[in-house]
C-alpha atoms as a PDB file:
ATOM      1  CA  UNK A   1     149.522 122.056 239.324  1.00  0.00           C
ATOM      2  CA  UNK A   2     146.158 121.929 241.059  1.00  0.00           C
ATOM      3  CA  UNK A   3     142.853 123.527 238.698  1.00  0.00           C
ATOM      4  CA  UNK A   4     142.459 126.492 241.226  1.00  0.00           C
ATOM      5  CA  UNK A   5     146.017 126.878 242.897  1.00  0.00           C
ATOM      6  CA  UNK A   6     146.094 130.221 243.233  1.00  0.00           C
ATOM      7  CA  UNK A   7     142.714 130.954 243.772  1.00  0.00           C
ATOM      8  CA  UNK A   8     140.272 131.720 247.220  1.00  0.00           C
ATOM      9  CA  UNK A   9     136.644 130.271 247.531  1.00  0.00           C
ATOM     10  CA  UNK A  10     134.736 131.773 249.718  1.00  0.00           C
ATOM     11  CA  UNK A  11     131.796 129.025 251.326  1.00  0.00           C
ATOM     12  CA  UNK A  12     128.820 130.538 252.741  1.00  0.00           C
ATOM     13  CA  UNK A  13     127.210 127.929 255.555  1.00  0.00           C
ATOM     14  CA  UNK A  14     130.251 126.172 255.186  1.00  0.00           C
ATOM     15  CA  UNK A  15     130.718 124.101 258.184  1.00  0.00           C
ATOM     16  CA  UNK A  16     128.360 121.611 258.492  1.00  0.00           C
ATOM     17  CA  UNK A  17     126.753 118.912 256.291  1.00  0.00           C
ATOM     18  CA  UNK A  18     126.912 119.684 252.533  1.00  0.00           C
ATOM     19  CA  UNK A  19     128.371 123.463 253.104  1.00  0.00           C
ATOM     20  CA  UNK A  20     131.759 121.618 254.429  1.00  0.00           C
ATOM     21  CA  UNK A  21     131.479 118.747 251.689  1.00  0.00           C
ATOM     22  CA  UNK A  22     131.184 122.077 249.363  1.00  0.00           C
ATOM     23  CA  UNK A  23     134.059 124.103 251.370  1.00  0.00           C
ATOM     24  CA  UNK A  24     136.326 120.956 251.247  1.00  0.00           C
ATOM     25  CA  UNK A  25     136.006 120.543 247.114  1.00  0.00           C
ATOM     26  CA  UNK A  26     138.062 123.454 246.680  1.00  0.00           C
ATOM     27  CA  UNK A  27     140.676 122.865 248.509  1.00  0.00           C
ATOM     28  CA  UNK A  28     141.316 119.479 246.935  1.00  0.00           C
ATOM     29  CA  UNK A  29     141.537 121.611 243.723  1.00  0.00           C
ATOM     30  CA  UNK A  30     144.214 123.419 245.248  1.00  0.00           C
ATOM     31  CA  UNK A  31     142.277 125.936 246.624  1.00  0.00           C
ATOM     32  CA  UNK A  32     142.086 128.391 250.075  1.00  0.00           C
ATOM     33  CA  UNK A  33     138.994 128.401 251.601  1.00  0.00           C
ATOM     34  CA  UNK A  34     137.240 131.145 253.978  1.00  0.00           C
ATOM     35  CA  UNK A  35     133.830 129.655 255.140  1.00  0.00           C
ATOM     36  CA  UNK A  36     131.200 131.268 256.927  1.00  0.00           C
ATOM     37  CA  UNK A  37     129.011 130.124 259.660  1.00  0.00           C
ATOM     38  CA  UNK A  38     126.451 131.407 261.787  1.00  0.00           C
ATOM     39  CA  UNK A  39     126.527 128.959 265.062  1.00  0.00           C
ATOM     40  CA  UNK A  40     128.492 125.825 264.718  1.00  0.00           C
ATOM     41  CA  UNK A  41     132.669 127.211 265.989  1.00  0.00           C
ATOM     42  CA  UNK A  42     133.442 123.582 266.656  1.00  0.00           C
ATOM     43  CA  UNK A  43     132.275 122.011 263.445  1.00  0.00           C
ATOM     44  CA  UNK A  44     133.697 125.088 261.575  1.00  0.00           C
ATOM     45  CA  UNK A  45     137.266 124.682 262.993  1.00  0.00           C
ATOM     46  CA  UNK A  46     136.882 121.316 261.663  1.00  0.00           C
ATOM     47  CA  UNK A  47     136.753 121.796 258.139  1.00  0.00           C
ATOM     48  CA  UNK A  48     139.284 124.285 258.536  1.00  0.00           C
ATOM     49  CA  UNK A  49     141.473 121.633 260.132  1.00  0.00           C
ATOM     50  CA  UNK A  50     140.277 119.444 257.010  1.00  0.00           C
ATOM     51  CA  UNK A  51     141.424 121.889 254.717  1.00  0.00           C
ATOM     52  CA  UNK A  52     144.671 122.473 256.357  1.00  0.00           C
ATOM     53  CA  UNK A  53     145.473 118.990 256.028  1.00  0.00           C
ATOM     54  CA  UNK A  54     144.689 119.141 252.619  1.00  0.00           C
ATOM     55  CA  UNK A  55     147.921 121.657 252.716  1.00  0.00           C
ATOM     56  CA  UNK A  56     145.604 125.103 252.114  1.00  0.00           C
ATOM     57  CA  UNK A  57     145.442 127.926 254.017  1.00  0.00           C
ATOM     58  CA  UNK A  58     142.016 128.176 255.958  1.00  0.00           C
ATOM     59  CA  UNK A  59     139.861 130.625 257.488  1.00  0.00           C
ATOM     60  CA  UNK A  60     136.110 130.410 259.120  1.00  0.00           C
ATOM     61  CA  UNK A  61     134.547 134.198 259.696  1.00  0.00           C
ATOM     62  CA  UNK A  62     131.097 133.826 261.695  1.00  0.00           C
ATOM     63  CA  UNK A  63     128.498 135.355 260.159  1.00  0.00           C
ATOM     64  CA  UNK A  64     124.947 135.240 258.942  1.00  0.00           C
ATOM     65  CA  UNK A  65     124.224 134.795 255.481  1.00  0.00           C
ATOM     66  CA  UNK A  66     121.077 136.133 255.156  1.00  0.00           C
ATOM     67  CA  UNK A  67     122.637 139.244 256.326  1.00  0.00           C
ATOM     68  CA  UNK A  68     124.287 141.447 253.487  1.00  0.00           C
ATOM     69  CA  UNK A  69     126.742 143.674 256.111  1.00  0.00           C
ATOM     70  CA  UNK A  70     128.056 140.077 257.630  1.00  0.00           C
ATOM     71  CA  UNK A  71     129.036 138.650 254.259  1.00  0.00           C
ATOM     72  CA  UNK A  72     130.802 142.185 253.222  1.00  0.00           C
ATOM     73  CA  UNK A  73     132.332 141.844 256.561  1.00  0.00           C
ATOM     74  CA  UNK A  74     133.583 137.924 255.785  1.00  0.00           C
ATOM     75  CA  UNK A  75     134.922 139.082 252.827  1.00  0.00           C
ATOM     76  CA  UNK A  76     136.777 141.579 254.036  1.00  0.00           C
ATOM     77  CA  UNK A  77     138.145 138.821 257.023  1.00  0.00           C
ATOM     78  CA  UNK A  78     139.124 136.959 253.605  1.00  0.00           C
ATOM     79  CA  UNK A  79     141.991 139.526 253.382  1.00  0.00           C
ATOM     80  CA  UNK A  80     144.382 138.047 255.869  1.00  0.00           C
ATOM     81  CA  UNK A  81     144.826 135.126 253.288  1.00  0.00           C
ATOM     82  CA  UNK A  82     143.970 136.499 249.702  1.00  0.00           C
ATOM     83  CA  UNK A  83     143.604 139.966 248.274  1.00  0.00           C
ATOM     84  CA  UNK A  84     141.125 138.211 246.214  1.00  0.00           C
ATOM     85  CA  UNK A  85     138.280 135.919 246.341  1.00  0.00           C
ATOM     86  CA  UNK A  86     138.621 134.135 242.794  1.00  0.00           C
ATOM     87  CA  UNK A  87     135.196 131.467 243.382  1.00  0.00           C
ATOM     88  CA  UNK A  88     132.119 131.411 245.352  1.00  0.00           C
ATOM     89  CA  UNK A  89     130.044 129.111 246.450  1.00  0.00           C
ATOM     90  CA  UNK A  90     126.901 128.257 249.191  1.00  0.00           C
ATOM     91  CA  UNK A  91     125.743 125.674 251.169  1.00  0.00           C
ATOM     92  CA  UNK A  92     123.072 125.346 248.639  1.00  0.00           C
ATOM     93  CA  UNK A  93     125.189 123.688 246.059  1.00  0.00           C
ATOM     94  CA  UNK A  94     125.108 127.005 244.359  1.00  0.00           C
ATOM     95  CA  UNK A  95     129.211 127.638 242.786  1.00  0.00           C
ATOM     96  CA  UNK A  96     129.840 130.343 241.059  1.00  0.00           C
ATOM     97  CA  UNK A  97     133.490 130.447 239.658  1.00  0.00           C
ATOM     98  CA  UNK A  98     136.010 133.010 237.867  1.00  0.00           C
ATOM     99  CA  UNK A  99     133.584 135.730 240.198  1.00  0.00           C
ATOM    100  CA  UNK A 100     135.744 137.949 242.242  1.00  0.00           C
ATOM    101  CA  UNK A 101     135.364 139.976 244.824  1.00  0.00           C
ATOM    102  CA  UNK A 102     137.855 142.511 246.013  1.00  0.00           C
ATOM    103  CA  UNK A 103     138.640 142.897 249.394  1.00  0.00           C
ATOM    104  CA  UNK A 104     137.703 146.431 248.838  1.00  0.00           C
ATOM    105  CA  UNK A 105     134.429 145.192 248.607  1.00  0.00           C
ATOM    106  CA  UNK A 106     134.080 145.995 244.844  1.00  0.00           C
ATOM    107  CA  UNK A 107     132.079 142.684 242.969  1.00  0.00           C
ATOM    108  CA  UNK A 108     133.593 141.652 239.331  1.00  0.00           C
ATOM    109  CA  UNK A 109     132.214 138.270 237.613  1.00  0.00           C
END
């Protein structure tokens, strides 16, 4: 069994450069993946064809992350694969993991 089978990461900036080497990590763990981005649709779509091949469900929500109400609104997009998002990470190398966030919007770590 895979570390994080089971388990959602959510990727902020996600589709391009390190934010899909970042989104893709996960999913070779055994993870889903919902990634955010704020302009690139095309390059988005392809890490979530990337992590589809890697046999994990995939999702990319557009939004900004320097905007609060767009990330609570990706995370709430996160439902229609998880009820849960069990890790977090950014673009920024930044991974935070065994955080979750409820798709009622509630934050545990």
């Amino acid at each position: 069994m895979n570390r994080l089978e089971g388990n959602v990461a959510l990727v902020t900036g996600g589709s391009r450069d390190i934010g899909a080497a970042v989104a893709s990590r996960p999913a070779e763990e055994g993870a889903d993946v919902v990634l955010t981005y704020e302009n690139s649709a095309e390059r988005a779509a392809e890490v979530v064809e990337q992590v589809k091949a890697a046999g994990r469900r995939a999702l990319a929500v557009r939004a900004d992350s320097a905007v609060p109400e767009a990330l609570t609104a990706a995370v709430d997009e996160a439902a229609e694969i998880a009820a849960t998002v069990a890790h977090l990470a950014g673009a920024d190398g930044a991974y935070i993991t065994g955080a979750s966030i409820p798709v009622d919007g509630g934050f545990t770590a």
